[in-house]
PDB file of N, CA and C in Angstrom:
ATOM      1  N   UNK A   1     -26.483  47.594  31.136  1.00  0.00           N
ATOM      2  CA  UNK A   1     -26.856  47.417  32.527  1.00  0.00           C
ATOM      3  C   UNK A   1     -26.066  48.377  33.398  1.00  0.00           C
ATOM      4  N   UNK A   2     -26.554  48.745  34.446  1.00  0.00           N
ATOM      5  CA  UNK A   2     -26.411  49.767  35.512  1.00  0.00           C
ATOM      6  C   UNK A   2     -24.935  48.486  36.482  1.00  0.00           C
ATOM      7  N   UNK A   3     -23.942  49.284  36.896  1.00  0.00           N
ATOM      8  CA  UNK A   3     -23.339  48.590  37.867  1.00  0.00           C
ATOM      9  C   UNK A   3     -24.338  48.108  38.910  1.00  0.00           C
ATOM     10  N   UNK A   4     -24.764  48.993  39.741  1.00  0.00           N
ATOM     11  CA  UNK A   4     -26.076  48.498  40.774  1.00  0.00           C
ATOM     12  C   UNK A   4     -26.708  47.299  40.283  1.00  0.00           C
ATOM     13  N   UNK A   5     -27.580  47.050  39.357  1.00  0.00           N
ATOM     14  CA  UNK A   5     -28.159  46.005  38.516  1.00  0.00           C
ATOM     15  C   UNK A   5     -26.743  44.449  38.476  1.00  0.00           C
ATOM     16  N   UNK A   6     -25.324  45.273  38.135  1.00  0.00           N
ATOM     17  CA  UNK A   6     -24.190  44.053  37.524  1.00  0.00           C
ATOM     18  C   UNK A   6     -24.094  43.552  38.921  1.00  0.00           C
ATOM     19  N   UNK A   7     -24.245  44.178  40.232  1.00  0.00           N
ATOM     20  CA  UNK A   7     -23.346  43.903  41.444  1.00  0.00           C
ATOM     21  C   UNK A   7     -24.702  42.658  42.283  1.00  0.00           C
ATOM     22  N   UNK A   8     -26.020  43.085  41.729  1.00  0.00           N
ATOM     23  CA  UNK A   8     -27.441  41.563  42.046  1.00  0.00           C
ATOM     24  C   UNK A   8     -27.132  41.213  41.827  1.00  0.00           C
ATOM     25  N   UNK A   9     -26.915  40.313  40.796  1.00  0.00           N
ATOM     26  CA  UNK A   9     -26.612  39.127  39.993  1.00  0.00           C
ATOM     27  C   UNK A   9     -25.691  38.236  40.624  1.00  0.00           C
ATOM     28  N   UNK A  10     -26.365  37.149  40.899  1.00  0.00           N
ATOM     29  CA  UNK A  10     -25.610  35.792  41.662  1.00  0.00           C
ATOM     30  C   UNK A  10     -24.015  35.652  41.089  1.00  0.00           C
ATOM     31  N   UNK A  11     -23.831  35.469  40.178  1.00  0.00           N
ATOM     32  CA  UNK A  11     -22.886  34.847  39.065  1.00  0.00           C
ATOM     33  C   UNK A  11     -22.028  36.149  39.274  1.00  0.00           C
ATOM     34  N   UNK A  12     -22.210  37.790  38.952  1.00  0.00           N
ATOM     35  CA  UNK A  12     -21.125  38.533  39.204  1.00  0.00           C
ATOM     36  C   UNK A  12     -21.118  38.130  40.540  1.00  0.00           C
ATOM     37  N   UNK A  13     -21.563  38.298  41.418  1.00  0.00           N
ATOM     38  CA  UNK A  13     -21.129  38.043  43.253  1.00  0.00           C
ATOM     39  C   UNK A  13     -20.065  37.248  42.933  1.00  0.00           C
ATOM     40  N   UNK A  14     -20.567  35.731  42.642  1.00  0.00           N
ATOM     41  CA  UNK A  14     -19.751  35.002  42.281  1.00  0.00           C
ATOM     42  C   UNK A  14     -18.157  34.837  41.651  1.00  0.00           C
ATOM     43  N   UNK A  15     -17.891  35.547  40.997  1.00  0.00           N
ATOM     44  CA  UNK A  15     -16.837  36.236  39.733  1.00  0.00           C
ATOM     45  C   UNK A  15     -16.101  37.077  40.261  1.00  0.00           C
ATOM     46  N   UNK A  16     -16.808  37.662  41.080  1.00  0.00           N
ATOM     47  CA  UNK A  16     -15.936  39.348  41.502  1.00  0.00           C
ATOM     48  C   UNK A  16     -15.441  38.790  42.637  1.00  0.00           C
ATOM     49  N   UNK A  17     -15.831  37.312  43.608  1.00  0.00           N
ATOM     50  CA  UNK A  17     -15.048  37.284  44.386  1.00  0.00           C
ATOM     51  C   UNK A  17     -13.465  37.023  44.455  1.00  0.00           C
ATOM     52  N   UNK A  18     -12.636  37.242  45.279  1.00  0.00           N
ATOM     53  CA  UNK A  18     -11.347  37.852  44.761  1.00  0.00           C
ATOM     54  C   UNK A  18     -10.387  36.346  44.504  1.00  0.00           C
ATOM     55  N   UNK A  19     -10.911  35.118  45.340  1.00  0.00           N
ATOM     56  CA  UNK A  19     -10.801  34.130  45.036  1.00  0.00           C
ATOM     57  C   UNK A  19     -10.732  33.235  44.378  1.00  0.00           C
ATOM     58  N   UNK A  20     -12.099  33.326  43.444  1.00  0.00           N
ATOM     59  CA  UNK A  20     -12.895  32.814  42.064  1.00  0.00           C
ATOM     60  C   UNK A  20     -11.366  33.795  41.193  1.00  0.00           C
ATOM     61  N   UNK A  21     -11.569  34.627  41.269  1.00  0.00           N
ATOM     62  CA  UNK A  21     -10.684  35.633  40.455  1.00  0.00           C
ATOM     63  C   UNK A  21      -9.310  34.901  40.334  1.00  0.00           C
ATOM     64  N   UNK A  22      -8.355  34.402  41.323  1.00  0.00           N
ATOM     65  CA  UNK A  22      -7.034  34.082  41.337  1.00  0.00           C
ATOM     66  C   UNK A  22      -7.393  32.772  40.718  1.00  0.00           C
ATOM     67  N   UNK A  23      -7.952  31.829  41.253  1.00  0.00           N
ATOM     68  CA  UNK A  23      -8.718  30.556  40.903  1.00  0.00           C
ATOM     69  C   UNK A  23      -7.932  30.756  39.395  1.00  0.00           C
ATOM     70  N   UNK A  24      -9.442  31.226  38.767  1.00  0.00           N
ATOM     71  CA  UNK A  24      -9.516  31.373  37.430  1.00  0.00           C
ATOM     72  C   UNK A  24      -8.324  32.320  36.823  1.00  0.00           C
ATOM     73  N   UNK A  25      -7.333  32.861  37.122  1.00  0.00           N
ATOM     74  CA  UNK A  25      -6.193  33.697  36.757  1.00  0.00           C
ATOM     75  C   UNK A  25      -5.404  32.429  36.730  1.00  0.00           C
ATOM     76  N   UNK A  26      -5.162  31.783  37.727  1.00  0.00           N
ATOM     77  CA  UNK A  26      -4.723  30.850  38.416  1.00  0.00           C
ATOM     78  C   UNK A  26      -4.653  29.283  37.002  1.00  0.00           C
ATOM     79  N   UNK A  27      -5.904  28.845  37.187  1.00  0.00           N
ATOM     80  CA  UNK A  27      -6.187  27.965  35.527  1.00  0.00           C
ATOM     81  C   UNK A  27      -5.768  28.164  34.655  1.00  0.00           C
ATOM     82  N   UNK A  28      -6.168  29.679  34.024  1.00  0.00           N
ATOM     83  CA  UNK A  28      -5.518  30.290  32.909  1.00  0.00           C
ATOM     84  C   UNK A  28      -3.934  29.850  32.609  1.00  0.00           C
ATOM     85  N   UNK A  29      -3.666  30.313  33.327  1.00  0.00           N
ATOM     86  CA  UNK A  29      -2.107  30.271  33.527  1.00  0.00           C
ATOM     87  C   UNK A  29      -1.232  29.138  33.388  1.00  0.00           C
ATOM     88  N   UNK A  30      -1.811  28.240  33.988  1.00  0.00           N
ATOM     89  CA  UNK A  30      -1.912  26.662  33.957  1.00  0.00           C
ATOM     90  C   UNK A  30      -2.153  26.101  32.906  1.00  0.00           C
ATOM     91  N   UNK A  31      -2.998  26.226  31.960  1.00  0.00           N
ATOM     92  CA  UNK A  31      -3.531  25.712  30.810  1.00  0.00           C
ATOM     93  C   UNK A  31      -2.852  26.135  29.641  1.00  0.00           C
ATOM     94  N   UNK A  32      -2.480  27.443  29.554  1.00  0.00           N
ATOM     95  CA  UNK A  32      -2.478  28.011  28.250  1.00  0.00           C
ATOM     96  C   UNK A  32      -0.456  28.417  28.416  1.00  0.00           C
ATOM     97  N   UNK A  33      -0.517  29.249  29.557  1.00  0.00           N
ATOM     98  CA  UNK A  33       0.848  29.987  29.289  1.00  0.00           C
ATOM     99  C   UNK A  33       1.923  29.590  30.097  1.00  0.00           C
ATOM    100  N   UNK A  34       1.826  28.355  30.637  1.00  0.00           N
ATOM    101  CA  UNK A  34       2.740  27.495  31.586  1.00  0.00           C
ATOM    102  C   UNK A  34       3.850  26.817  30.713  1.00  0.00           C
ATOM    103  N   UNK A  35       5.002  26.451  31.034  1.00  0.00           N
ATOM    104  CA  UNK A  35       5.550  25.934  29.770  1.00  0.00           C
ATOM    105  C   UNK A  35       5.609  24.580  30.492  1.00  0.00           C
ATOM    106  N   UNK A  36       4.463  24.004  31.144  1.00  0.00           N
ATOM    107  CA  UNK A  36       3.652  22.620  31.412  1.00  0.00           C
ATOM    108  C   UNK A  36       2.549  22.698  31.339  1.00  0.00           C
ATOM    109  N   UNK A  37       1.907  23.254  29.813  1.00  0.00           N
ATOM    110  CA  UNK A  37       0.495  23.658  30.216  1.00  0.00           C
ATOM    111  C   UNK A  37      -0.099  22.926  29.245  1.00  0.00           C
ATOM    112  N   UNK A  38      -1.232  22.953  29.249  1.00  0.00           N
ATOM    113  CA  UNK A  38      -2.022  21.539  28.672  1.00  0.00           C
ATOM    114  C   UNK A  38      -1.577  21.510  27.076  1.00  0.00           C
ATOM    115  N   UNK A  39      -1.635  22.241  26.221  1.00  0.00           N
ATOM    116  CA  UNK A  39      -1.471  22.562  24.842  1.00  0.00           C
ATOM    117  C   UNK A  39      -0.479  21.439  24.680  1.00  0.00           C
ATOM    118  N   UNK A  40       1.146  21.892  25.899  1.00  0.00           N
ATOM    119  CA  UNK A  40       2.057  21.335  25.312  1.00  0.00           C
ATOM    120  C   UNK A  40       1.917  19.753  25.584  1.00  0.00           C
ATOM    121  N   UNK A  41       1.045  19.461  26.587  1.00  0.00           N
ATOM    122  CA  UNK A  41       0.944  18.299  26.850  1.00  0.00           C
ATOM    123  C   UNK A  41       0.103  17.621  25.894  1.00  0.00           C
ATOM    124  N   UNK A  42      -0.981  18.024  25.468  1.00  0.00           N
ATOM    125  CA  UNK A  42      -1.583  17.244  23.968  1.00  0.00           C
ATOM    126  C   UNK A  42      -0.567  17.845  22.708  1.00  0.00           C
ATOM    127  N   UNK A  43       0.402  18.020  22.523  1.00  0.00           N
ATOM    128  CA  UNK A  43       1.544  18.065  21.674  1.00  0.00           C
ATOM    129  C   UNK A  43       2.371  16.580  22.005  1.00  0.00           C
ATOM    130  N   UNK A  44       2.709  16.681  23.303  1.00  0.00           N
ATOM    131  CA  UNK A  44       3.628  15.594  23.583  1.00  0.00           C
ATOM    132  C   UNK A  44       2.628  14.583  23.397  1.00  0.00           C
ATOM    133  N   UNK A  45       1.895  13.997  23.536  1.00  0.00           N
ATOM    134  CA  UNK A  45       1.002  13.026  23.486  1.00  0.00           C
ATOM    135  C   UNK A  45       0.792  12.489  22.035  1.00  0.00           C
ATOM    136  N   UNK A  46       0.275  13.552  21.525  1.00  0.00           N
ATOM    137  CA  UNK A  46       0.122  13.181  19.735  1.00  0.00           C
ATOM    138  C   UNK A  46       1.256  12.406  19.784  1.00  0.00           C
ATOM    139  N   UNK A  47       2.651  13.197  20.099  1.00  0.00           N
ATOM    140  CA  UNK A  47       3.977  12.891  19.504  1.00  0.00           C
ATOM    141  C   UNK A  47       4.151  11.373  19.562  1.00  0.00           C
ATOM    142  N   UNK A  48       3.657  10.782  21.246  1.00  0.00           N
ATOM    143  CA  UNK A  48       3.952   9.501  22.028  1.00  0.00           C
ATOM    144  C   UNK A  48       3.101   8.834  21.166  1.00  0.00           C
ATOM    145  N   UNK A  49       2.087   9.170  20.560  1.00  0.00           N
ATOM    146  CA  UNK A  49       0.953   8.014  20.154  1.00  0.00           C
ATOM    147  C   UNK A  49       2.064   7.892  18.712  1.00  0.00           C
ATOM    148  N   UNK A  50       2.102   8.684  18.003  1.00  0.00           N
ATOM    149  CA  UNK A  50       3.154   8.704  16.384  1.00  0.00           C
ATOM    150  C   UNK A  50       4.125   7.222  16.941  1.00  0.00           C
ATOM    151  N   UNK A  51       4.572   7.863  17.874  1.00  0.00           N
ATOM    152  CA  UNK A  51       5.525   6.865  18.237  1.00  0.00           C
ATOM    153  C   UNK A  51       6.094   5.561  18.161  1.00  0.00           C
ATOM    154  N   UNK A  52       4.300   5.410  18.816  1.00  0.00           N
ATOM    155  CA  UNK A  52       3.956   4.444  19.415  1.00  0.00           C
ATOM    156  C   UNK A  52       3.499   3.356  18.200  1.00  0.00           C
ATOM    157  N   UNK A  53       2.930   3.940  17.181  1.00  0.00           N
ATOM    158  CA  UNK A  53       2.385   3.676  16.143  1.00  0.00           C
ATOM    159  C   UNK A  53       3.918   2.883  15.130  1.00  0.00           C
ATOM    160  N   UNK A  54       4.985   3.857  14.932  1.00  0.00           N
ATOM    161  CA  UNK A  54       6.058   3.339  14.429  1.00  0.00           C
ATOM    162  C   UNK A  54       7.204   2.267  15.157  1.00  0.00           C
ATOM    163  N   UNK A  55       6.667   2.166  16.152  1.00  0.00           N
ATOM    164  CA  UNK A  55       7.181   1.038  17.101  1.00  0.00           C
ATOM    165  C   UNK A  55       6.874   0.079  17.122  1.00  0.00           C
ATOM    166  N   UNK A  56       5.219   0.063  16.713  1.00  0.00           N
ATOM    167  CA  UNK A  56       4.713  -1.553  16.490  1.00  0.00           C
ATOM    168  C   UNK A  56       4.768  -1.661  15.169  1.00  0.00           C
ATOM    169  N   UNK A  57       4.860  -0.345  14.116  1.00  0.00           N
ATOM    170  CA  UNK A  57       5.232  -1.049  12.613  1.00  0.00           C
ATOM    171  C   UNK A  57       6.765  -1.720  12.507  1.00  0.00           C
ATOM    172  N   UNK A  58       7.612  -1.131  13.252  1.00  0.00           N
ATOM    173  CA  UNK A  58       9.130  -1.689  13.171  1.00  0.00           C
ATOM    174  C   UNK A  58       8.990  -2.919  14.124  1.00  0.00           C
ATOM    175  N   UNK A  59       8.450  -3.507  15.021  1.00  0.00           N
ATOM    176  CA  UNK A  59       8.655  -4.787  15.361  1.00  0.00           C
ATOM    177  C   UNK A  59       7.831  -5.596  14.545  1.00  0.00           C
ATOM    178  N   UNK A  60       6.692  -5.358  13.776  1.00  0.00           N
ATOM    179  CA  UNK A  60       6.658  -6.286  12.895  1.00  0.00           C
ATOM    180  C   UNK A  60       7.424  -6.710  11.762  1.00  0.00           C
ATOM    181  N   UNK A  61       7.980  -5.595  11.211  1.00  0.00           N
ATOM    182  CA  UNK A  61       9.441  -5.760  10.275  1.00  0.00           C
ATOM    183  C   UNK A  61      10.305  -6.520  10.553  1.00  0.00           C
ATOM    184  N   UNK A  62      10.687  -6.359  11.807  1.00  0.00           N
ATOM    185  CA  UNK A  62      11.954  -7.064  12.913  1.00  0.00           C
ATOM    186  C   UNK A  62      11.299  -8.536  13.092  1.00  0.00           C
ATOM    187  N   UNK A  63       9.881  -8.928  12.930  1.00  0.00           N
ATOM    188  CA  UNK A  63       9.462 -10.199  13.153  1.00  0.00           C
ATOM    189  C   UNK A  63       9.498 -11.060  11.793  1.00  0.00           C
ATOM    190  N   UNK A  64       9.054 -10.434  11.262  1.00  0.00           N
ATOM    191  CA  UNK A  64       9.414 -10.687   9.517  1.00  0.00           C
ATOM    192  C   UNK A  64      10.948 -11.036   8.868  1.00  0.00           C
ATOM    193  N   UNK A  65      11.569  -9.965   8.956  1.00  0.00           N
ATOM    194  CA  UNK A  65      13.059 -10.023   8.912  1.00  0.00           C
ATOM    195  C   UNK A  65      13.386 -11.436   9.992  1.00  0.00           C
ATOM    196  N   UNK A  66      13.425 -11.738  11.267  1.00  0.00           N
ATOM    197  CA  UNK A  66      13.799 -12.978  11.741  1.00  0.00           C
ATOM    198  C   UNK A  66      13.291 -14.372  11.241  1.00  0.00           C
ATOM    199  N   UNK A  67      12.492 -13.978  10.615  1.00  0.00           N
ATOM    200  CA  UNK A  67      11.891 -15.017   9.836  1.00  0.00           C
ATOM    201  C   UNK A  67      12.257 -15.738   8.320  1.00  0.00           C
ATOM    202  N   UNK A  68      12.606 -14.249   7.705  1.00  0.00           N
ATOM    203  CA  UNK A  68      13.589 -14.873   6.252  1.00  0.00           C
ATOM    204  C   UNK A  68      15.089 -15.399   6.959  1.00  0.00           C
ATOM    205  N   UNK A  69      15.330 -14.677   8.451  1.00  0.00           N
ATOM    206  CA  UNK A  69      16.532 -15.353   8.681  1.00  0.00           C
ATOM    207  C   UNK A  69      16.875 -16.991   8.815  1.00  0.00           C
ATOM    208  N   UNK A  70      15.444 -16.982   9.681  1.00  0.00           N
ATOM    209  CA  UNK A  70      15.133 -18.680   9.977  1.00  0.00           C
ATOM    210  C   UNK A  70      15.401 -19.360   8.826  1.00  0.00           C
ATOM    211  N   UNK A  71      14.751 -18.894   7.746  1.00  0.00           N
ATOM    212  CA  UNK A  71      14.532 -19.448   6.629  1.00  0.00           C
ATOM    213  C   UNK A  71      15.807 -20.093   5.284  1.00  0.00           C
ATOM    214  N   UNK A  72      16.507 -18.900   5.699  1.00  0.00           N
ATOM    215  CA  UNK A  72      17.948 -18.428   5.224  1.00  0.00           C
ATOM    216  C   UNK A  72      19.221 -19.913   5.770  1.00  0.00           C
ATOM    217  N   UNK A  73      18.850 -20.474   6.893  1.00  0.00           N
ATOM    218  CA  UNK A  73      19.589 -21.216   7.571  1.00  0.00           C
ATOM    219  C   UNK A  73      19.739 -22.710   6.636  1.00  0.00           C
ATOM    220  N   UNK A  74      19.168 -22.623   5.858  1.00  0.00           N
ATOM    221  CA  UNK A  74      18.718 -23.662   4.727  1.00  0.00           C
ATOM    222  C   UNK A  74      19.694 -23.604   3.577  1.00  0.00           C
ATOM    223  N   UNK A  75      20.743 -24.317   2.763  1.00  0.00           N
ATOM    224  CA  UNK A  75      20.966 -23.948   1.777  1.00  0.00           C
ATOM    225  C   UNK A  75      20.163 -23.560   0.688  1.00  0.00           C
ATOM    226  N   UNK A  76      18.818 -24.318   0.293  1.00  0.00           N
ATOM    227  CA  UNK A  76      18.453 -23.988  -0.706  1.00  0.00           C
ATOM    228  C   UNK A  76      17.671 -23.054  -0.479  1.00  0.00           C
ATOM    229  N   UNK A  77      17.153 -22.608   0.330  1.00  0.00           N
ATOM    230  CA  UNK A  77      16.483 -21.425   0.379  1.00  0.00           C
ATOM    231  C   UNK A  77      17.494 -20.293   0.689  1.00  0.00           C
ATOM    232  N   UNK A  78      18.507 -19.969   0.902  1.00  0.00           N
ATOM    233  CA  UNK A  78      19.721 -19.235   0.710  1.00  0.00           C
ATOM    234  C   UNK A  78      20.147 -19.183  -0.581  1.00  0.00           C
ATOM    235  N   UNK A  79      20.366 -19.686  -2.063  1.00  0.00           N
ATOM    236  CA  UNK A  79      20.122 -19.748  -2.808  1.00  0.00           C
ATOM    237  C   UNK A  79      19.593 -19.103  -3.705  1.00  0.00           C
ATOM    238  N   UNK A  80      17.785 -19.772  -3.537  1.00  0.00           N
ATOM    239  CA  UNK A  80      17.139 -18.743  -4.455  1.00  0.00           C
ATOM    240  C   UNK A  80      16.903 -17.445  -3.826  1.00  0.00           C
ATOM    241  N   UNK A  81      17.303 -17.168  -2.184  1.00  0.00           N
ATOM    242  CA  UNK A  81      17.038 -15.508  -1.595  1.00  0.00           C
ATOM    243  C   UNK A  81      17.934 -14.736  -2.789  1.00  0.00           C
ATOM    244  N   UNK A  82      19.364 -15.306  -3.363  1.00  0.00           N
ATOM    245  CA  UNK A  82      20.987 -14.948  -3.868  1.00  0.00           C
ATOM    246  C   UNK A  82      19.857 -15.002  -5.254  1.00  0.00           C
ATOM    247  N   UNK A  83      19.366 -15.736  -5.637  1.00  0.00           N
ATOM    248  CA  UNK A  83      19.159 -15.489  -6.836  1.00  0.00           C
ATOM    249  C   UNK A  83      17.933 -14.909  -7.037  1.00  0.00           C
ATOM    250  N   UNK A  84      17.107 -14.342  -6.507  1.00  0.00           N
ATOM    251  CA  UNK A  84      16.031 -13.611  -6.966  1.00  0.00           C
ATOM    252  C   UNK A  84      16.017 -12.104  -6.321  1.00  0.00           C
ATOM    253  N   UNK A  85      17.152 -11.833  -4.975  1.00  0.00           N
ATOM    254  CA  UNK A  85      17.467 -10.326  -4.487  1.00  0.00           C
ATOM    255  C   UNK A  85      18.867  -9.922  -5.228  1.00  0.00           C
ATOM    256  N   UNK A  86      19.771 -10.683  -5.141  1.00  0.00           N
ATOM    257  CA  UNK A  86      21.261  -9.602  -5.815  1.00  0.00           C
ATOM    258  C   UNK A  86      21.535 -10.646  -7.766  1.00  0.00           C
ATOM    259  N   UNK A  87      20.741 -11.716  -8.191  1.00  0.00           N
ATOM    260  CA  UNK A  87      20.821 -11.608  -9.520  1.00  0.00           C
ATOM    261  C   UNK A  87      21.946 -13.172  -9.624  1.00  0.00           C
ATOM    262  N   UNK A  88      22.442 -13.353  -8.886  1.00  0.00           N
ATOM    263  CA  UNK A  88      23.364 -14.469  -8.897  1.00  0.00           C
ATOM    264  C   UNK A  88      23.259 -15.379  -9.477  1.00  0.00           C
ATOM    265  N   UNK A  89      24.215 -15.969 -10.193  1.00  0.00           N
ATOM    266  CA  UNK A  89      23.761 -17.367 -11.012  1.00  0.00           C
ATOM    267  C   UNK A  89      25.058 -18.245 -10.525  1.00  0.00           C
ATOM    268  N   UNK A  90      24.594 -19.868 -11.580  1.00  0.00           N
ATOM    269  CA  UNK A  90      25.978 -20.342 -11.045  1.00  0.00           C
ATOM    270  C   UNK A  90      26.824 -20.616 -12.197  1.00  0.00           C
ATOM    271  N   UNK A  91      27.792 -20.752 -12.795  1.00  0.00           N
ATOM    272  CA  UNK A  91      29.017 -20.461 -13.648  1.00  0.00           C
ATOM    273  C   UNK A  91      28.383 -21.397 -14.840  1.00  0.00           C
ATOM    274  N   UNK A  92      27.282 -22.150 -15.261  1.00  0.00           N
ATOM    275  CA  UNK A  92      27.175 -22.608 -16.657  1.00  0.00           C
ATOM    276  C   UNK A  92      25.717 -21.789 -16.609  1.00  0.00           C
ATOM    277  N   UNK A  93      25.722 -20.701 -16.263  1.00  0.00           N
ATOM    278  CA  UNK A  93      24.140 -20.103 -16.366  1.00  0.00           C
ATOM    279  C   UNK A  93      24.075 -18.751 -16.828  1.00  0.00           C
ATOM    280  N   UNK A  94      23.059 -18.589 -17.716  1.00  0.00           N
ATOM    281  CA  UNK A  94      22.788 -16.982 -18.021  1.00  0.00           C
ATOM    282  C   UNK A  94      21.765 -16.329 -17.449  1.00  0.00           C
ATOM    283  N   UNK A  95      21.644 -15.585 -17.252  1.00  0.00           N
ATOM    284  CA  UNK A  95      20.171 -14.931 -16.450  1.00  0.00           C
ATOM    285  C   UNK A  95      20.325 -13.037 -17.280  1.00  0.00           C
ATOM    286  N   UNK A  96      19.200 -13.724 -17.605  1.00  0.00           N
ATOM    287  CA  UNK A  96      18.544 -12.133 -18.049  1.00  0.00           C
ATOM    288  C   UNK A  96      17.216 -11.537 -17.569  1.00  0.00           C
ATOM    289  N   UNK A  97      17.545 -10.273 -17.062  1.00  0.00           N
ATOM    290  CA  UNK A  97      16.609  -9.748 -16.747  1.00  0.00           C
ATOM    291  C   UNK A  97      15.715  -8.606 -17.391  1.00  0.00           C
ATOM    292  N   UNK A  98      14.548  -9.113 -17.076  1.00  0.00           N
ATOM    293  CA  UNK A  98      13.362  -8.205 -18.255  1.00  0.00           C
ATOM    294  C   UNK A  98      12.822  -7.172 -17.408  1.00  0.00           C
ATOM    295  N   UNK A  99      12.833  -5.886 -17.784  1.00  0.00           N
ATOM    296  CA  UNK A  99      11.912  -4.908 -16.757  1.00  0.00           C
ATOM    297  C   UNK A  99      10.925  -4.330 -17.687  1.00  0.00           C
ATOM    298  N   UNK A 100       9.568  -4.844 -16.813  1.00  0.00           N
ATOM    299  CA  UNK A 100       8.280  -4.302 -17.623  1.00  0.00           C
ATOM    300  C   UNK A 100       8.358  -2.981 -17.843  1.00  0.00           C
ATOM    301  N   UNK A 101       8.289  -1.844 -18.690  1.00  0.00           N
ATOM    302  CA  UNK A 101       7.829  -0.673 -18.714  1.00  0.00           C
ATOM    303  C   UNK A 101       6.500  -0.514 -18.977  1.00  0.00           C
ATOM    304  N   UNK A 102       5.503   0.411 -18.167  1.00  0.00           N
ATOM    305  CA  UNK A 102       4.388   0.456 -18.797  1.00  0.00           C
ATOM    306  C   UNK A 102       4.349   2.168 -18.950  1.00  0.00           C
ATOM    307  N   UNK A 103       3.174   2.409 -19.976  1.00  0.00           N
ATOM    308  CA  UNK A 103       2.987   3.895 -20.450  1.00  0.00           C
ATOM    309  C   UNK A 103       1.208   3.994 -20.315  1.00  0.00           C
ATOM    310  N   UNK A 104       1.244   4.757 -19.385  1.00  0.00           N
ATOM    311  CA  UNK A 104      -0.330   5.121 -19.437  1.00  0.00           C
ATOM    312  C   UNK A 104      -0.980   6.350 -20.291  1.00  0.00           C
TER     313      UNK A 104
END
């Protein structure tokens, strides 16, 4: 196309004005090469959602965990926690432990 022909056209009018021009220089700039520019902000975001995600897996842990504590407040269930997590017995007892191996 002929400049004469580029300079009709609604849309160059549009474009070439010097306004539209900063505008859009203006966005650019903003979006891409700002060091607040959108990229980094859907970076930080992913990050917040990750976050956010391991925050509600650790308070359910933390709800769980208060719960063997509750539980714990009991002698006999203090007990068998001693004897089925660290192996404990009581002084006329043997305990042996079997570990399955399997081979595929």
């Amino acid at each position: 196309m002929k400049l004469k022909e580029l300079r009709s056209k609604k849309w160059f009018k549009f474009i070439s004005n010097k306004y539209v021009l900063i505008l859009l220089i203006f966005g650019g700039w903003m979006l891409f090469l700002d060091s607040n520019s959108w990229l980094i902000h859907r970076e930080l975001n992913e990050e917040v959602d990750k976050l956010q995600v391991n925050k509600e897996y650790y308070q359910k842990e933390i709800s769980k965990d208060k719960a063997i504590i509750e539980n714990l407040n009991d002698s006999f269930e203090l007990e068998s926690y001693a004897r089925q997590h660290y192996y404990m017995k009581r002084a006329d007892e043997d305990i042996y432990i079997i570990h399955y191996d399997t081979i595929d």
